[in-house]
N, C-alpha and C. Protein backbone atom coordinates (compact mmCIF):
# COMPACT_ATOMS: atom_id res chain seq x y z
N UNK A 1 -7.23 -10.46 -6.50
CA UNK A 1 -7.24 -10.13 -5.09
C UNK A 1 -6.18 -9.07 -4.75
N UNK A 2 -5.22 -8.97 -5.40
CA UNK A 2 -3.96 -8.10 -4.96
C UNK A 2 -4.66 -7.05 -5.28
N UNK A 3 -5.21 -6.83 -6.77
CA UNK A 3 -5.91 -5.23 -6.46
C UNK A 3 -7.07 -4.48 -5.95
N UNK A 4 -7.75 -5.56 -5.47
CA UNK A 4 -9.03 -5.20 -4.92
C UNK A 4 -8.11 -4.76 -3.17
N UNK A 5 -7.19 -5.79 -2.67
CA UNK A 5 -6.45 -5.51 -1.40
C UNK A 5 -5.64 -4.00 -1.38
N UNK A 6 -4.89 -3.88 -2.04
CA UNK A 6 -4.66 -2.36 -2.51
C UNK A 6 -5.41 -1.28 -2.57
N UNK A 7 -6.25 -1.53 -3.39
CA UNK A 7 -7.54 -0.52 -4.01
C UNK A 7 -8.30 -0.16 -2.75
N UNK A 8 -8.07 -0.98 -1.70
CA UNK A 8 -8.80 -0.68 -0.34
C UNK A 8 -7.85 -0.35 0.94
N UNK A 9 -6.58 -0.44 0.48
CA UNK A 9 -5.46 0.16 1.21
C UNK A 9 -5.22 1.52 0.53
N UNK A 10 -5.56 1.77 -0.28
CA UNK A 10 -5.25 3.07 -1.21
C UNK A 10 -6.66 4.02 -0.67
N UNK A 11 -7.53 3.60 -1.23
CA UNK A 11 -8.87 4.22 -0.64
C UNK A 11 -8.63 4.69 1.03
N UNK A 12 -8.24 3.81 2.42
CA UNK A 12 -8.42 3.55 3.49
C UNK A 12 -7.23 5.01 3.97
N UNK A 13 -6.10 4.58 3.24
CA UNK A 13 -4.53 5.88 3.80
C UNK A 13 -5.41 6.98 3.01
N UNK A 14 -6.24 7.32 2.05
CA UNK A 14 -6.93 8.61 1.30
C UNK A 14 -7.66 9.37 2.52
N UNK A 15 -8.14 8.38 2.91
CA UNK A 15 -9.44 9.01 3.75
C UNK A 15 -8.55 9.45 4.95
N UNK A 16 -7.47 8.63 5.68
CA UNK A 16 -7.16 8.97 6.68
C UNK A 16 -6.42 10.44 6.47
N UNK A 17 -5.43 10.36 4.94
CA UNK A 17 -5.00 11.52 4.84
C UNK A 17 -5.60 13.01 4.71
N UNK A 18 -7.17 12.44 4.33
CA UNK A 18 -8.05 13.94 4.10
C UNK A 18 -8.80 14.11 5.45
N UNK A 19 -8.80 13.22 5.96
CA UNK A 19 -9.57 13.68 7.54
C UNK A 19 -8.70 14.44 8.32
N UNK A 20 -6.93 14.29 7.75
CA UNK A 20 -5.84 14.93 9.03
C UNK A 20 -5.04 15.66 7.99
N UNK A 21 -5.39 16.82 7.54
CA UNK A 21 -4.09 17.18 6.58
C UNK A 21 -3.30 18.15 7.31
N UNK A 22 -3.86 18.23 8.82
CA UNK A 22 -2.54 19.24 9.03
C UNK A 22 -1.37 17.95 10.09
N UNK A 23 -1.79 16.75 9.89
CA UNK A 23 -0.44 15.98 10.05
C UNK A 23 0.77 15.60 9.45
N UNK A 24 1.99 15.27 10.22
CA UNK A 24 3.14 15.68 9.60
C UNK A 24 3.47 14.28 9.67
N UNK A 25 2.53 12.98 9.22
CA UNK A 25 3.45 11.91 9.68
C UNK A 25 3.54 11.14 8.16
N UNK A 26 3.78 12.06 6.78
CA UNK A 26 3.66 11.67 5.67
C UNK A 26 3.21 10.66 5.30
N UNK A 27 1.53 10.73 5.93
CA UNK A 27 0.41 9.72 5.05
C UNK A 27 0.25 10.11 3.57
N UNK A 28 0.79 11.19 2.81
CA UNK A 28 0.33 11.39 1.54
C UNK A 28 1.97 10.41 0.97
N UNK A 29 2.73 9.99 1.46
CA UNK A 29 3.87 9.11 0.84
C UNK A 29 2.70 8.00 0.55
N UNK A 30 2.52 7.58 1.53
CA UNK A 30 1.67 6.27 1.73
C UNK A 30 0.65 6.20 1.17
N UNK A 31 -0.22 7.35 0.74
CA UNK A 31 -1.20 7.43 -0.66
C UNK A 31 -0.65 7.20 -1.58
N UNK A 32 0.37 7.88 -1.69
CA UNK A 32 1.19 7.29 -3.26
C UNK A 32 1.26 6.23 -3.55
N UNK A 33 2.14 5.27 -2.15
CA UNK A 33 3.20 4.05 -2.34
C UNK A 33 1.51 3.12 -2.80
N UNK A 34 0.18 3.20 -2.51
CA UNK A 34 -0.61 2.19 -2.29
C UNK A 34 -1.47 2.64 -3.72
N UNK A 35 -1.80 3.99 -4.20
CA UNK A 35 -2.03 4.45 -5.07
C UNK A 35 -1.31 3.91 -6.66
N UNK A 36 -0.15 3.73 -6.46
CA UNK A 36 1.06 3.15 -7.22
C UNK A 36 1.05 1.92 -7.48
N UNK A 37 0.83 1.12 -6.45
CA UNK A 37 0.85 -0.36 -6.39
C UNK A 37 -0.98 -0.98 -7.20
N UNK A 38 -1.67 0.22 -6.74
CA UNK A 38 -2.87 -0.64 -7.38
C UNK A 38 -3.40 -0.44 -8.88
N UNK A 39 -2.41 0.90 -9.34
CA UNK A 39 -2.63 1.07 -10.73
C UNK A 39 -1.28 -0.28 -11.42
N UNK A 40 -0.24 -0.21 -11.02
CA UNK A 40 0.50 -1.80 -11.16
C UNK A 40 -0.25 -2.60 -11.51
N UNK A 41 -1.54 -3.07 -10.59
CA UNK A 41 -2.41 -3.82 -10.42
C UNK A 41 -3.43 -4.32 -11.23
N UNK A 42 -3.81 -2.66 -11.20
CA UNK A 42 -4.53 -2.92 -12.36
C UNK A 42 -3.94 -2.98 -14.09
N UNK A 43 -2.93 -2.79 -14.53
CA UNK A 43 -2.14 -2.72 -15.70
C UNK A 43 -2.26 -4.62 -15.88
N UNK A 44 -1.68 -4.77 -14.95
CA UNK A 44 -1.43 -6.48 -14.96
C UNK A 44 -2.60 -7.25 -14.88
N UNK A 45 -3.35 -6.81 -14.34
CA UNK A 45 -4.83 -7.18 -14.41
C UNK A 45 -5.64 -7.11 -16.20
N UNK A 46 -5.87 -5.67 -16.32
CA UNK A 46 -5.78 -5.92 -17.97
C UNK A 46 -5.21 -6.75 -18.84
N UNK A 47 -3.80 -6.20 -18.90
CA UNK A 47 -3.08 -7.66 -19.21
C UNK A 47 -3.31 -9.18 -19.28
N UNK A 48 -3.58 -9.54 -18.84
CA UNK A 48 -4.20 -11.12 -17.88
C UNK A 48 -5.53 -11.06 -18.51
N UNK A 49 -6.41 -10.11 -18.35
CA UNK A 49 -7.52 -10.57 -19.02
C UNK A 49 -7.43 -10.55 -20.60
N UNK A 50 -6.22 -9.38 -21.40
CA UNK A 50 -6.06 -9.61 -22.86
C UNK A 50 -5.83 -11.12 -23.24
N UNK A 51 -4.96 -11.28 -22.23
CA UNK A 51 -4.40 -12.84 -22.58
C UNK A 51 -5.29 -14.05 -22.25
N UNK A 52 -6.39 -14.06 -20.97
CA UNK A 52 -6.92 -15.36 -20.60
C UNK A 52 -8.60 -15.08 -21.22
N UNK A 53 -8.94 -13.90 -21.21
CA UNK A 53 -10.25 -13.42 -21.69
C UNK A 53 -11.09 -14.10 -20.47
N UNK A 54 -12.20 -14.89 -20.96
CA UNK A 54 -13.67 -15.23 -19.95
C UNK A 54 -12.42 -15.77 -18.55
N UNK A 55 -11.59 -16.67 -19.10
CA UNK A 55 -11.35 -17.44 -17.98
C UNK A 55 -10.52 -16.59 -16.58
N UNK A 56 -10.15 -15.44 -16.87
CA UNK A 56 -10.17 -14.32 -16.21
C UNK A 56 -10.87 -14.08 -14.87
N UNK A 57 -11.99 -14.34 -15.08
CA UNK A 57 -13.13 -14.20 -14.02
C UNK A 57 -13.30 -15.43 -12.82
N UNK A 58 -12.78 -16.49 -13.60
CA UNK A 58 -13.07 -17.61 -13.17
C UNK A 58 -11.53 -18.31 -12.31
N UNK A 59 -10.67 -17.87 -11.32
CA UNK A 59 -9.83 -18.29 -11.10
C UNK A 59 -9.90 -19.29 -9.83
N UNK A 60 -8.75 -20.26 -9.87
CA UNK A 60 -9.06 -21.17 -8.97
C UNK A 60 -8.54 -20.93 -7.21
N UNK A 61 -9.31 -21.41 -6.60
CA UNK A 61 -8.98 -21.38 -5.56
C UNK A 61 -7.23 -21.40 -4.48
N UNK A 62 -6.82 -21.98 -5.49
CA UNK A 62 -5.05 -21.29 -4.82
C UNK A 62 -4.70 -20.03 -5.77
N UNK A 63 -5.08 -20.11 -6.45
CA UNK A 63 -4.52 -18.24 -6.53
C UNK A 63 -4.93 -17.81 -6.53
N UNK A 64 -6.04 -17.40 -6.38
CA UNK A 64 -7.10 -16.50 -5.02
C UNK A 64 -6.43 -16.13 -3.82
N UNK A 65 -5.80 -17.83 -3.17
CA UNK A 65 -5.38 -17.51 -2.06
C UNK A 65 -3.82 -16.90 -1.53
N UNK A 66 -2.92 -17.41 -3.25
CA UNK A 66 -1.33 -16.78 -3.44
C UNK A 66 -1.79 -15.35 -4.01
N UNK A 67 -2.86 -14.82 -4.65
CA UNK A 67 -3.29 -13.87 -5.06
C UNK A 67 -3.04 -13.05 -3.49
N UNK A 68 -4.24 -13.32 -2.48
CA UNK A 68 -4.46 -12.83 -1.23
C UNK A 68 -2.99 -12.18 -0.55
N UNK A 69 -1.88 -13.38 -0.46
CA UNK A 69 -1.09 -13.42 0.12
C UNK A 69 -0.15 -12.33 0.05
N UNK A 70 0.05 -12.57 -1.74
CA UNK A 70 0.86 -11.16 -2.40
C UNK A 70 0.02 -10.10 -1.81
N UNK A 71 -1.11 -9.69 -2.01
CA UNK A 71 -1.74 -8.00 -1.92
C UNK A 71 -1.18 -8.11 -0.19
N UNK A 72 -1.91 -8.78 0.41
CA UNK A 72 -1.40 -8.27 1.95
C UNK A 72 0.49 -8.32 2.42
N UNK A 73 1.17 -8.86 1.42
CA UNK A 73 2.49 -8.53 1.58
C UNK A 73 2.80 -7.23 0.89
N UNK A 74 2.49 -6.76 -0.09
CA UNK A 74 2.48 -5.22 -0.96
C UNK A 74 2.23 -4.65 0.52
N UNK A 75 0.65 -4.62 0.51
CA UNK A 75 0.41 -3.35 1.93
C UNK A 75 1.59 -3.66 3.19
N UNK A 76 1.86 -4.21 3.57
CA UNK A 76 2.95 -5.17 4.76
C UNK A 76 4.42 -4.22 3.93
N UNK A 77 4.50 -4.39 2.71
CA UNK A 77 6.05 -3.89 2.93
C UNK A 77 5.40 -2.33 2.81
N UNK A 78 4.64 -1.31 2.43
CA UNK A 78 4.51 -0.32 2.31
C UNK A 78 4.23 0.17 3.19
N UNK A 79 3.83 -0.27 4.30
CA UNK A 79 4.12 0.11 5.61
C UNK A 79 5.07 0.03 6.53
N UNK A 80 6.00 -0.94 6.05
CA UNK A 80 7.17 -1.11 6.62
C UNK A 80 8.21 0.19 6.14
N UNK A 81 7.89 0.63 5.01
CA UNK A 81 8.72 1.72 4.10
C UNK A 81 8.29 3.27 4.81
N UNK A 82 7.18 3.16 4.81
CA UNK A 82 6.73 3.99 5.42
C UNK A 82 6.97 4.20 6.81
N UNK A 83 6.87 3.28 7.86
CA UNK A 83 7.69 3.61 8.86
C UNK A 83 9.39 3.50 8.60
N UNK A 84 9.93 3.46 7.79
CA UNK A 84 10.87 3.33 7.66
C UNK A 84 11.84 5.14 7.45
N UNK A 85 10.83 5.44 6.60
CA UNK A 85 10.50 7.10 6.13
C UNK A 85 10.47 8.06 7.21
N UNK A 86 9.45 8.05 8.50
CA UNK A 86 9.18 7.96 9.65
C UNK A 86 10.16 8.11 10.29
N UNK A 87 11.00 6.82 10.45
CA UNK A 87 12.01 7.45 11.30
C UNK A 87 13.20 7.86 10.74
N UNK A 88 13.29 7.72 9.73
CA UNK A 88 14.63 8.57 9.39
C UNK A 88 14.08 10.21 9.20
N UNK A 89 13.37 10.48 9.05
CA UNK A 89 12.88 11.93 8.90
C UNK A 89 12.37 12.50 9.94
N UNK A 90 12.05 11.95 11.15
CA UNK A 90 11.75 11.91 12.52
C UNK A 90 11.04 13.21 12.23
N UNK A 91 9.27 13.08 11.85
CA UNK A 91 8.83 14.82 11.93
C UNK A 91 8.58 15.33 13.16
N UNK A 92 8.38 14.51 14.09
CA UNK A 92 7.99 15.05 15.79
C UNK A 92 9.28 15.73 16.41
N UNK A 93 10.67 14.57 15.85
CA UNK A 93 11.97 15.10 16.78
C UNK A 93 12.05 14.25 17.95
N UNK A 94 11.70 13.61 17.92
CA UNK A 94 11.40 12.46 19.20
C UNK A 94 12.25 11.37 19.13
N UNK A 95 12.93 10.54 18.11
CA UNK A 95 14.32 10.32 17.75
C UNK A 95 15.01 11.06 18.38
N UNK A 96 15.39 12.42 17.92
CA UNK A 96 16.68 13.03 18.32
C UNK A 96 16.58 13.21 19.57
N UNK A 97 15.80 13.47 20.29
CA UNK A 97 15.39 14.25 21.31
C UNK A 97 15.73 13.05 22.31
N UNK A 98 15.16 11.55 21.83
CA UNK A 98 16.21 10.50 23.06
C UNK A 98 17.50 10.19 22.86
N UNK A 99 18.01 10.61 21.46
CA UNK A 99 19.49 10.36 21.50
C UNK A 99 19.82 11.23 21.87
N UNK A 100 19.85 12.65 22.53
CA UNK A 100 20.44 13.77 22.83
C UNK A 100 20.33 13.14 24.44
N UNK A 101 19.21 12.99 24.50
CA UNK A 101 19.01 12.66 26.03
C UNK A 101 20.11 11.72 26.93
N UNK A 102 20.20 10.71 26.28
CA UNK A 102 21.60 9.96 26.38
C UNK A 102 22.82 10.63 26.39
């Protein structure tokens, strides 16, 4: 589940980034950070199936659901990073522009 959740957070920031490329609000970080996380994903995923083989396919219902939990915390902090990016790099100026105002 973590990489199928990714793999569709990665896909989802792609599209948004190719529909707007003359925006400055570094969605191509955020292709990366989700791009990054689901090849992770998938590495460990391989992995897991070298080691469990058929039973791979067949997982039980709580880690499906601790599975779930992790992928939507990955996307959750990579958006948190990402606004985090955001405002310290303030591309609008809209930060500075209310602390000046003060």
């Amino acid at each position: 589940m973590t990489l199928l959740i990714t793999v569709f957070a990665a896909i989802i920031s792609t599209v948004v980034w190719y529909t707007r490329p003359e925006s400055n609000m570094k969605l191509g970080s955020l292709c990366l950070m989700y791009w990054g996380a689901s090849l992770m994903w998938l590495v460990d995923a391989v992995a897991e199936y070298i080691e469990l083989g058929a039973e791979f396919f067949a997982p039980a219902a709580a880690d499906m659901l601790n599975d779930s939990y992790l992928g939507f915390s990955v996307v959750a902090l990579g958006l948190v990073i990402w606004l985090a990016m955001l405002l310290i790099k303030d591309p609008n100026g809209r930060i500075r522009a209310a602390l000046i105002k003060k």
